[in-house]
Structures are given as structure tokens and as C-alpha cells.
PDB file of N, CA and C in Angstrom:
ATOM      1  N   UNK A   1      79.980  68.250 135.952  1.00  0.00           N
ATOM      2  CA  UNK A   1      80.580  69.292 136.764  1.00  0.00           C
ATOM      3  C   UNK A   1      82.096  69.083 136.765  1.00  0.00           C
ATOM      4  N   UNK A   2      82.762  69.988 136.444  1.00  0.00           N
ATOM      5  CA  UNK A   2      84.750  69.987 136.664  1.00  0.00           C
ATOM      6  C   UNK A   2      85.003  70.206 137.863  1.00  0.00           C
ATOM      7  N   UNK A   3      86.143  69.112 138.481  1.00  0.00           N
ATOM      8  CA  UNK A   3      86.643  69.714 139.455  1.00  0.00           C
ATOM      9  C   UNK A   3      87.832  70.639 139.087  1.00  0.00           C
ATOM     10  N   UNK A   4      87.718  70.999 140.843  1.00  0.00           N
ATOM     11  CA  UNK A   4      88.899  72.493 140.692  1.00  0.00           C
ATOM     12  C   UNK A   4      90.039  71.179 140.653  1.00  0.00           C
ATOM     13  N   UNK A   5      91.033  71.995 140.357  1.00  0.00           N
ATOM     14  CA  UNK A   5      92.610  71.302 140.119  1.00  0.00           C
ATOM     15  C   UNK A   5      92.755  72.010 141.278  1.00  0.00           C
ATOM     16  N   UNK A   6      94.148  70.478 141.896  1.00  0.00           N
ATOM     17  CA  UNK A   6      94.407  70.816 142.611  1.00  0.00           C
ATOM     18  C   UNK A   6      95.882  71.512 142.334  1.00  0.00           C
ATOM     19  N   UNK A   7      96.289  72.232 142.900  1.00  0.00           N
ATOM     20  CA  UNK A   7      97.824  73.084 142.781  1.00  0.00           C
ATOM     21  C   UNK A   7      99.012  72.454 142.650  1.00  0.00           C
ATOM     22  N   UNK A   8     100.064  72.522 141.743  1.00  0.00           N
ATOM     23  CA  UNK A   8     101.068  71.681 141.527  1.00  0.00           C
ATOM     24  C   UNK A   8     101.976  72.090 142.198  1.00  0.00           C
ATOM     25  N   UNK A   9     102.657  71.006 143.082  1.00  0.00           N
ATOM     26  CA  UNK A   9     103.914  71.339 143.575  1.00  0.00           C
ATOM     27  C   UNK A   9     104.681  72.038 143.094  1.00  0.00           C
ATOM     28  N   UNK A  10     105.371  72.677 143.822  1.00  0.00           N
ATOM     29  CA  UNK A  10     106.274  73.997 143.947  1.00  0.00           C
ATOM     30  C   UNK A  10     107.585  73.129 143.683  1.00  0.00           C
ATOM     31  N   UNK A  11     108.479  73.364 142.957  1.00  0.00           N
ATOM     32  CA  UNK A  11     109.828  72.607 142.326  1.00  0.00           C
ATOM     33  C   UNK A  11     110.633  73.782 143.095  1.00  0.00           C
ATOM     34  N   UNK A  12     111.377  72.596 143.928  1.00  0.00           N
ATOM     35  CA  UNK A  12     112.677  73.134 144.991  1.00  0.00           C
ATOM     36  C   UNK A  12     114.070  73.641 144.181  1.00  0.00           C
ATOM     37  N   UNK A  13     114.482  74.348 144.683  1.00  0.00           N
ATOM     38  CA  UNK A  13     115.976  74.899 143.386  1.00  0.00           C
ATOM     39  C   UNK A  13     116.588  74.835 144.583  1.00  0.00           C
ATOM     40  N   UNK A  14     117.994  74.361 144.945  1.00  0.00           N
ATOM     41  CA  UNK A  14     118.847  74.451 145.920  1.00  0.00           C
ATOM     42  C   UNK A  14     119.837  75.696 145.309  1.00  0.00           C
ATOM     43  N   UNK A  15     119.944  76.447 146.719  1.00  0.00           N
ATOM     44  CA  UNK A  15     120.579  78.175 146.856  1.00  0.00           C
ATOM     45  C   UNK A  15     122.113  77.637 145.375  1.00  0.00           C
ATOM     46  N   UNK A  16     122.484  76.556 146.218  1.00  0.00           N
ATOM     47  CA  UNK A  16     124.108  76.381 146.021  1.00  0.00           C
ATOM     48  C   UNK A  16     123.448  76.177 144.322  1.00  0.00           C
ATOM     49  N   UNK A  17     122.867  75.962 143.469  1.00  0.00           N
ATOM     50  CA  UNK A  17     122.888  75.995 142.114  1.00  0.00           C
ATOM     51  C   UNK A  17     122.451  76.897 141.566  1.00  0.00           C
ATOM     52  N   UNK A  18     122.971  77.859 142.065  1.00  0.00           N
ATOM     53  CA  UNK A  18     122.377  79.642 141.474  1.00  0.00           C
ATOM     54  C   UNK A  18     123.178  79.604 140.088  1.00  0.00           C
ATOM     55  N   UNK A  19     122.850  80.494 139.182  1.00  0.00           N
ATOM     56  CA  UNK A  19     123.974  80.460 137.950  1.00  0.00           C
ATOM     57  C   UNK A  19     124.999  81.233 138.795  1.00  0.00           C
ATOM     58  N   UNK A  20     126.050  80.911 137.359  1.00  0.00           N
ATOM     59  CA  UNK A  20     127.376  82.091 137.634  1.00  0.00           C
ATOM     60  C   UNK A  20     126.571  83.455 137.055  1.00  0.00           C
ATOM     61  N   UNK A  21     128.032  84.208 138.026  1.00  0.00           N
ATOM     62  CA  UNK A  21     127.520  85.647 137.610  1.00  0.00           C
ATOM     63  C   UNK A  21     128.606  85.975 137.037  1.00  0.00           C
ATOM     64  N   UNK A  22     128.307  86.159 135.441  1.00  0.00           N
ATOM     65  CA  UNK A  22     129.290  86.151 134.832  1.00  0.00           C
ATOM     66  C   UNK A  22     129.281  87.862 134.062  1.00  0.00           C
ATOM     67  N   UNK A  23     130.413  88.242 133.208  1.00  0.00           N
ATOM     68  CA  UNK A  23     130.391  89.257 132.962  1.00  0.00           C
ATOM     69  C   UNK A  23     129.025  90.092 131.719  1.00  0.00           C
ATOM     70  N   UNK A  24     128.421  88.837 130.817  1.00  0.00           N
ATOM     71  CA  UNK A  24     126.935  89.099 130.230  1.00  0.00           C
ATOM     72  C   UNK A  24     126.503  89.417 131.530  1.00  0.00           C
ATOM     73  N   UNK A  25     126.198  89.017 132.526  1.00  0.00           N
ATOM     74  CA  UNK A  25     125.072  88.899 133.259  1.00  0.00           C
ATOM     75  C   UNK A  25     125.191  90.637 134.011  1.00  0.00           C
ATOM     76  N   UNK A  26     126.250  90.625 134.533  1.00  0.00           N
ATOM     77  CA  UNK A  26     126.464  91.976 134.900  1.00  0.00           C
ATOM     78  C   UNK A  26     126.230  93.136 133.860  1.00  0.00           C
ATOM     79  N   UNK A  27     126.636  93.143 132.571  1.00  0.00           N
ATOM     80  CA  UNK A  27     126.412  93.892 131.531  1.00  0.00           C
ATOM     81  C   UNK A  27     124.956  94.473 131.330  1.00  0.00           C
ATOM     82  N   UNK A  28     123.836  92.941 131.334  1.00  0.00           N
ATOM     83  CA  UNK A  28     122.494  93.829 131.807  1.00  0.00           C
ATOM     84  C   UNK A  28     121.737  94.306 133.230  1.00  0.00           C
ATOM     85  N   UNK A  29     122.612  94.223 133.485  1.00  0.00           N
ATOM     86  CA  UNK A  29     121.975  94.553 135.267  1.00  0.00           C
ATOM     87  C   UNK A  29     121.862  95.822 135.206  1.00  0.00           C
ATOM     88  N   UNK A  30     120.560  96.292 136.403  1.00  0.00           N
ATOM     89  CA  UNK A  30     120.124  97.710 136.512  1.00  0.00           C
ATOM     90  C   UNK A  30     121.227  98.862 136.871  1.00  0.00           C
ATOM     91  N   UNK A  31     121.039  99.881 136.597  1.00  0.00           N
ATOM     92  CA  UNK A  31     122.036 100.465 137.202  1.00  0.00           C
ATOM     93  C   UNK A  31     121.515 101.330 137.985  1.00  0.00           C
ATOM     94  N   UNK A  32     122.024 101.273 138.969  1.00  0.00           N
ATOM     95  CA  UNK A  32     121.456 102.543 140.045  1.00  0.00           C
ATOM     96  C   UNK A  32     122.440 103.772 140.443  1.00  0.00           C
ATOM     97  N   UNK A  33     122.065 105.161 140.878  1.00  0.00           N
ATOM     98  CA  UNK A  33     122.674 106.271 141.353  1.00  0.00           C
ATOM     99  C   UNK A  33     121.882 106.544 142.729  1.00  0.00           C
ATOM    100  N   UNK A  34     122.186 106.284 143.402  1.00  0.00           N
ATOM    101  CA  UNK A  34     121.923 106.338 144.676  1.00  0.00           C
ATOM    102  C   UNK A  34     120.392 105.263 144.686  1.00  0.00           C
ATOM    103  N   UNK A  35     119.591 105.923 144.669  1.00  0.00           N
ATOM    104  CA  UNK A  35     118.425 104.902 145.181  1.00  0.00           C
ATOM    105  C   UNK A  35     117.450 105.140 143.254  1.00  0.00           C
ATOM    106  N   UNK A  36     118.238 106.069 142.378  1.00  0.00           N
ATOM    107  CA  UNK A  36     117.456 106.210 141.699  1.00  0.00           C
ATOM    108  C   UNK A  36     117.875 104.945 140.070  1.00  0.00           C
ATOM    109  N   UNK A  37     116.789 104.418 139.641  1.00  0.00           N
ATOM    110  CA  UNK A  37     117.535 103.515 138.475  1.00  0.00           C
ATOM    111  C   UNK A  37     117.479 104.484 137.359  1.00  0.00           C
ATOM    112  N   UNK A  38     119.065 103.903 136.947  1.00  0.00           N
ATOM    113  CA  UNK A  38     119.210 104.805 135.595  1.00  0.00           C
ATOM    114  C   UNK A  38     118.575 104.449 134.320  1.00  0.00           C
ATOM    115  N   UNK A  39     117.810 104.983 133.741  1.00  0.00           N
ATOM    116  CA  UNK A  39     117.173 104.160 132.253  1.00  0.00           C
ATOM    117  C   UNK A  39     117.983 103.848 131.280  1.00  0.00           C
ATOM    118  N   UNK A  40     117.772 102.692 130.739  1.00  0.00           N
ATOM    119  CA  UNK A  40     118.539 102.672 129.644  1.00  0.00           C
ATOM    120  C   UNK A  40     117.789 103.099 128.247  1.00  0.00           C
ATOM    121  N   UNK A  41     118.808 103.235 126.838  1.00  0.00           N
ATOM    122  CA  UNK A  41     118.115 103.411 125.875  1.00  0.00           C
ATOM    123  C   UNK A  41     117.905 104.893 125.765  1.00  0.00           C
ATOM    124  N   UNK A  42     117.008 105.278 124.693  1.00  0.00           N
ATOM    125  CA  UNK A  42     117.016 106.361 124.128  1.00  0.00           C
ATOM    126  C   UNK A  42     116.231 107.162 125.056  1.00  0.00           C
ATOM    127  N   UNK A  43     116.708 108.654 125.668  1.00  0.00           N
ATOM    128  CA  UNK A  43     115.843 109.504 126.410  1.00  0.00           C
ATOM    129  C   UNK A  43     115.010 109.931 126.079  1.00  0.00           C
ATOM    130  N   UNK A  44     114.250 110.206 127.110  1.00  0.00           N
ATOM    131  CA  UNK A  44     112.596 110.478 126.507  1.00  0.00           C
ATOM    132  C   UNK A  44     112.404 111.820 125.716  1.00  0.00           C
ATOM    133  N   UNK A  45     111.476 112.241 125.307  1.00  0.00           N
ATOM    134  CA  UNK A  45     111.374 112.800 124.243  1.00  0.00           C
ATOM    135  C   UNK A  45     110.590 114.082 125.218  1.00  0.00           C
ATOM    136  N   UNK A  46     111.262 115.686 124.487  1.00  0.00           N
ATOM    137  CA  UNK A  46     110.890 116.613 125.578  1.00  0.00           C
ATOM    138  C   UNK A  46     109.086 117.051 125.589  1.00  0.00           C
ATOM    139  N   UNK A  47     109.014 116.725 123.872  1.00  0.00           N
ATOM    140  CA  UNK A  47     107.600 116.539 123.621  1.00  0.00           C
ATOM    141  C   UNK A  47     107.257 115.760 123.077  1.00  0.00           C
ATOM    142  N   UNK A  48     107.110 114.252 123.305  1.00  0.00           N
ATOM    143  CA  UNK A  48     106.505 112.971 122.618  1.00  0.00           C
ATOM    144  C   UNK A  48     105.435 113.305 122.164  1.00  0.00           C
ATOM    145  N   UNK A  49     104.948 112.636 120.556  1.00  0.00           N
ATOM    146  CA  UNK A  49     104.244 112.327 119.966  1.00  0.00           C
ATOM    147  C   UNK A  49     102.901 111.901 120.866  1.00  0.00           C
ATOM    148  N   UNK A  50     101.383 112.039 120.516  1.00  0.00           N
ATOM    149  CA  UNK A  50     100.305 111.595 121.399  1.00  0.00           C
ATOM    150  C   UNK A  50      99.820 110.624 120.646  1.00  0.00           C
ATOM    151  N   UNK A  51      99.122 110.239 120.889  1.00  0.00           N
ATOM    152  CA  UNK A  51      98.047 108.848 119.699  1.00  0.00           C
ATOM    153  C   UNK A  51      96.358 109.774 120.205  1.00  0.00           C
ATOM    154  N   UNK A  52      96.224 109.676 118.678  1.00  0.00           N
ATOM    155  CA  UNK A  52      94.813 110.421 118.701  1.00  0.00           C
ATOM    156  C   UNK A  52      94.392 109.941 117.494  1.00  0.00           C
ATOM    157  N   UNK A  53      92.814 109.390 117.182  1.00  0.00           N
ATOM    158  CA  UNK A  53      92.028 108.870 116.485  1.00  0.00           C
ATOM    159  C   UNK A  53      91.646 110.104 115.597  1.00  0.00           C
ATOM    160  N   UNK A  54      91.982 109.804 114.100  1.00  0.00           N
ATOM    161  CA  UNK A  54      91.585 110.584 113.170  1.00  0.00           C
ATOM    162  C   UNK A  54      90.735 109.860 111.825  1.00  0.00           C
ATOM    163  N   UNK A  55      89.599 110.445 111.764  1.00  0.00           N
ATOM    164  CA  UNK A  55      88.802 109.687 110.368  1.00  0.00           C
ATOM    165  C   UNK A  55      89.499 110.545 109.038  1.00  0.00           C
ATOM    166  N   UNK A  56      89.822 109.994 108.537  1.00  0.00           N
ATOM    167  CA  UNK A  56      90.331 110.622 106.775  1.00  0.00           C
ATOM    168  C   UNK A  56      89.696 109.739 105.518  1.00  0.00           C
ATOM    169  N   UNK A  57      89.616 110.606 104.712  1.00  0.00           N
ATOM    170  CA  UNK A  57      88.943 110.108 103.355  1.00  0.00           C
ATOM    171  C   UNK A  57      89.306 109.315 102.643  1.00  0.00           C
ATOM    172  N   UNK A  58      88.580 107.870 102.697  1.00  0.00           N
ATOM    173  CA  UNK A  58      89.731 106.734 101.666  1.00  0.00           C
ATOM    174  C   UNK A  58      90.626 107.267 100.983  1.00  0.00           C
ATOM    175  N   UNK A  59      90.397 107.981 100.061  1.00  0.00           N
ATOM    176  CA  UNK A  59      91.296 108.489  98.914  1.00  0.00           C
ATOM    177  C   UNK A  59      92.426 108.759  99.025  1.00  0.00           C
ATOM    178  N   UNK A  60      92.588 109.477 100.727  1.00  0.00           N
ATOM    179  CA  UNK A  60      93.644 110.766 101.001  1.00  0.00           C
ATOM    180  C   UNK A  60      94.558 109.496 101.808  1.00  0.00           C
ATOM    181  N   UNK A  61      93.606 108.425 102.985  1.00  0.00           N
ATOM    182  CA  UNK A  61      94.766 107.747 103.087  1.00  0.00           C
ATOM    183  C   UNK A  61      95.224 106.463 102.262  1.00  0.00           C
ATOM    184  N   UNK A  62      94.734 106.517 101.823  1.00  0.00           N
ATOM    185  CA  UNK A  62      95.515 105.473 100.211  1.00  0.00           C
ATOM    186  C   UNK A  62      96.587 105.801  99.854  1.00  0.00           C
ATOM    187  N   UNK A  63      96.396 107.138  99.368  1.00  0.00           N
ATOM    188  CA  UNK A  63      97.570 108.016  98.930  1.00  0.00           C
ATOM    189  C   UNK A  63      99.089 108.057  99.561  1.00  0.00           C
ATOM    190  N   UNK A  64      98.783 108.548 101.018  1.00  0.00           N
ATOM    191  CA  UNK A  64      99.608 108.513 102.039  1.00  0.00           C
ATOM    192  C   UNK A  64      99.983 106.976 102.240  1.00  0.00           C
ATOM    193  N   UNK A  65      99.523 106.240 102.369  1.00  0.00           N
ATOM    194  CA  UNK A  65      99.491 104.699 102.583  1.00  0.00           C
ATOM    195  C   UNK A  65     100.654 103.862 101.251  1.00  0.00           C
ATOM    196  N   UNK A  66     100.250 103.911 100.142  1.00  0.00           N
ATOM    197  CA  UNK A  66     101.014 103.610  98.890  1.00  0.00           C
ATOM    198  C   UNK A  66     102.532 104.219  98.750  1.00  0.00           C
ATOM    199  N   UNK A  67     102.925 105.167  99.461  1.00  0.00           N
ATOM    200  CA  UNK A  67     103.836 105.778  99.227  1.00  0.00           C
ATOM    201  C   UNK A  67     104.813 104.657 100.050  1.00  0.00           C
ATOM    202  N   UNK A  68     104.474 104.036 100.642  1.00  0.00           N
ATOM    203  CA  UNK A  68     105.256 103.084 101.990  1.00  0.00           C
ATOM    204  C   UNK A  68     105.066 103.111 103.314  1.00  0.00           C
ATOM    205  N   UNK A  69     106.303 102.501 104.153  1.00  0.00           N
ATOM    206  CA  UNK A  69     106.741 103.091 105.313  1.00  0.00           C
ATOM    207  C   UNK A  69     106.894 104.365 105.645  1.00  0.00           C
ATOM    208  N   UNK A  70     106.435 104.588 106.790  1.00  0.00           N
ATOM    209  CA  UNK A  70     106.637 106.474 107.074  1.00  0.00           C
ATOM    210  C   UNK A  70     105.199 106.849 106.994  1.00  0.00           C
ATOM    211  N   UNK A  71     104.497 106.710 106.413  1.00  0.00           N
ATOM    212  CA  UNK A  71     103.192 107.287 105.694  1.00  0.00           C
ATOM    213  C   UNK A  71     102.663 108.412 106.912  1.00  0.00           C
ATOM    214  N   UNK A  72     102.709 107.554 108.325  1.00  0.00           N
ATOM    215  CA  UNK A  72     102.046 108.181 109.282  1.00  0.00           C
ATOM    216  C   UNK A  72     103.022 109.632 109.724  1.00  0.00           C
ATOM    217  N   UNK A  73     103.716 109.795 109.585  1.00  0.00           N
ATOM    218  CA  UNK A  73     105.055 110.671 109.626  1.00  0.00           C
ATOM    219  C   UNK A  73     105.275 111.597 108.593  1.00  0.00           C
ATOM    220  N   UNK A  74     104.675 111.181 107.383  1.00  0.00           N
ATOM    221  CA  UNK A  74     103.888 112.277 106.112  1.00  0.00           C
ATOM    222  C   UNK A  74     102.504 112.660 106.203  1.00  0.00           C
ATOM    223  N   UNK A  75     101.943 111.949 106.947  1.00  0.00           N
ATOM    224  CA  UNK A  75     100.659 112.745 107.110  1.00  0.00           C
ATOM    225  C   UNK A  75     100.778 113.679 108.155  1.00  0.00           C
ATOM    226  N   UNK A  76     101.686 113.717 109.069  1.00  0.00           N
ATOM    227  CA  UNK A  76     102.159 114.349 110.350  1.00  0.00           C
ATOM    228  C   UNK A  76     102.745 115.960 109.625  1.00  0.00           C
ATOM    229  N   UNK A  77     103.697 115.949 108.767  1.00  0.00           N
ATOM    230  CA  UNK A  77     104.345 116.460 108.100  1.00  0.00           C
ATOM    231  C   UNK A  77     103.235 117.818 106.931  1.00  0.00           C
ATOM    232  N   UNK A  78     102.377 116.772 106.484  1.00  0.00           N
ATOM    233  CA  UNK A  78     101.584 117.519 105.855  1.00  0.00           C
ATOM    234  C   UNK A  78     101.061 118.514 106.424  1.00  0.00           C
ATOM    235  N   UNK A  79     100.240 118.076 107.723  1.00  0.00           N
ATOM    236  CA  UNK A  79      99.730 119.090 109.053  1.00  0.00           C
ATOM    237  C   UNK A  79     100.004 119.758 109.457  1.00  0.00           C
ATOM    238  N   UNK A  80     100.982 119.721 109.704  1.00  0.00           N
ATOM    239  CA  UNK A  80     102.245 120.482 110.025  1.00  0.00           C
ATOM    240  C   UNK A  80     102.466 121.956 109.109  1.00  0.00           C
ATOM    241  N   UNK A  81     102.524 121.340 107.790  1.00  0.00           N
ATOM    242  CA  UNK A  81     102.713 122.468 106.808  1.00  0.00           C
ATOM    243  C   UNK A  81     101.594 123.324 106.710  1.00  0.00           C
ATOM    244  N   UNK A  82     100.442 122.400 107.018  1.00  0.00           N
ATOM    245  CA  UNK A  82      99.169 123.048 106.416  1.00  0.00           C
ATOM    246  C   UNK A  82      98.760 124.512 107.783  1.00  0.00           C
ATOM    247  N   UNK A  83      99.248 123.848 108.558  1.00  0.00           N
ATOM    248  CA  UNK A  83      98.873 124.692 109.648  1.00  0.00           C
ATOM    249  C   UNK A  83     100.084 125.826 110.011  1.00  0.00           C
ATOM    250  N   UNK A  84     100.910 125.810 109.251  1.00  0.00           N
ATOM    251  CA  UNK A  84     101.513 126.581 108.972  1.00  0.00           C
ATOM    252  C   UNK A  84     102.875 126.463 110.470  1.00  0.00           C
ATOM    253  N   UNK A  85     103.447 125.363 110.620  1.00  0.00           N
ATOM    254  CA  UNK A  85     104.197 125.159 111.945  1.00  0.00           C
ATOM    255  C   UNK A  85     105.648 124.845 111.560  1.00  0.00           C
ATOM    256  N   UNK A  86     105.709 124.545 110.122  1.00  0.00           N
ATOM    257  CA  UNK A  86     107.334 123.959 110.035  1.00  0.00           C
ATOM    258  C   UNK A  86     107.450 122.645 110.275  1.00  0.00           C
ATOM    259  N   UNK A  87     108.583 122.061 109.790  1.00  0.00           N
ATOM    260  CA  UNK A  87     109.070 121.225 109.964  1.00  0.00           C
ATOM    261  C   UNK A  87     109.740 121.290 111.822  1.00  0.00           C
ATOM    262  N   UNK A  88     109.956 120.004 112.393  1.00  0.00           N
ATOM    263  CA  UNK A  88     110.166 120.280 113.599  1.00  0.00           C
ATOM    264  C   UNK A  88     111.714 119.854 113.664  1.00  0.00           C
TER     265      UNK A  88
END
């Protein structure tokens, strides 16, 4: 039978050895506008992409697959055409 472990002491940090707050440190800090945080990075997208499970025919994704990187973004593309929507 195992015993339970018992819980390891909690390691004390004294206040007075906080880091500096230096100008990196401020650089990533949140930014807020009133109570709201501002996001960083690229804005969201007005219609993001979904993830949806599709079966395709070895053949067809081989094809798409061999060509490289992107593949999923040419098969997107293809659909696109086929269904008659344009390029976006």
C-alpha cells in the first residue's frame, strides 16, 4: 500500500526581493483602457476560418499534400472555385 505524501513546504520569498521593474518588464505588461484589456497582436478575424472534419480520397489528398506547405489553403481555394465563390 503507498502512502499519501505529505505536502512540501511552501518556500518564503521576502516582499523586499521583488525584481526590478525595469523598462522590458513594463514593455510586456497588460494594457488597459479603462477597465477593458487591450489585446495584443493581430485582430481577430471578421470571419475566422472553422475546423471541420473532411474525408477525401487518398489520391486527391496526396496531390494537395506533395505540393508543400499551404496545401490546406489550396484545398480551401479549390472549394472555393468549385463552388463558384472567388477568391476571398
Amino acid at each position: 500500500m503507498t502512502r499519501k505524501r505529505r505536502a512540501s513546504a511552501a518556500k518564503w520569498s521576502d516582499p523586499d526581493e521583488a525584481p526590478e521593474l525595469t523598462a522590458d518588464w513594463f514593455r510586456k505588461a497588460d494594457l488597459y483602457h479603462g477597465k477593458a484589456l487591450v489585446r495584443r497582436g493581430r485582430p481577430r478575424l471578421a470571419a475566422p476560418k472553422r475546423l471541420t472534419s473532411l474525408r477525401l480520397d487518398p489520391d486527391v489528398l496526396a496531390h494537395f499534400r506533395k505540393s508543400g506547405a499551404g496545401w490546406q489553403s489550396r484545398i480551401n481555394l479549390a472549394l472555393r472555385k468549385a463552388a463558384g465563390l472567388g477568391k476571398r
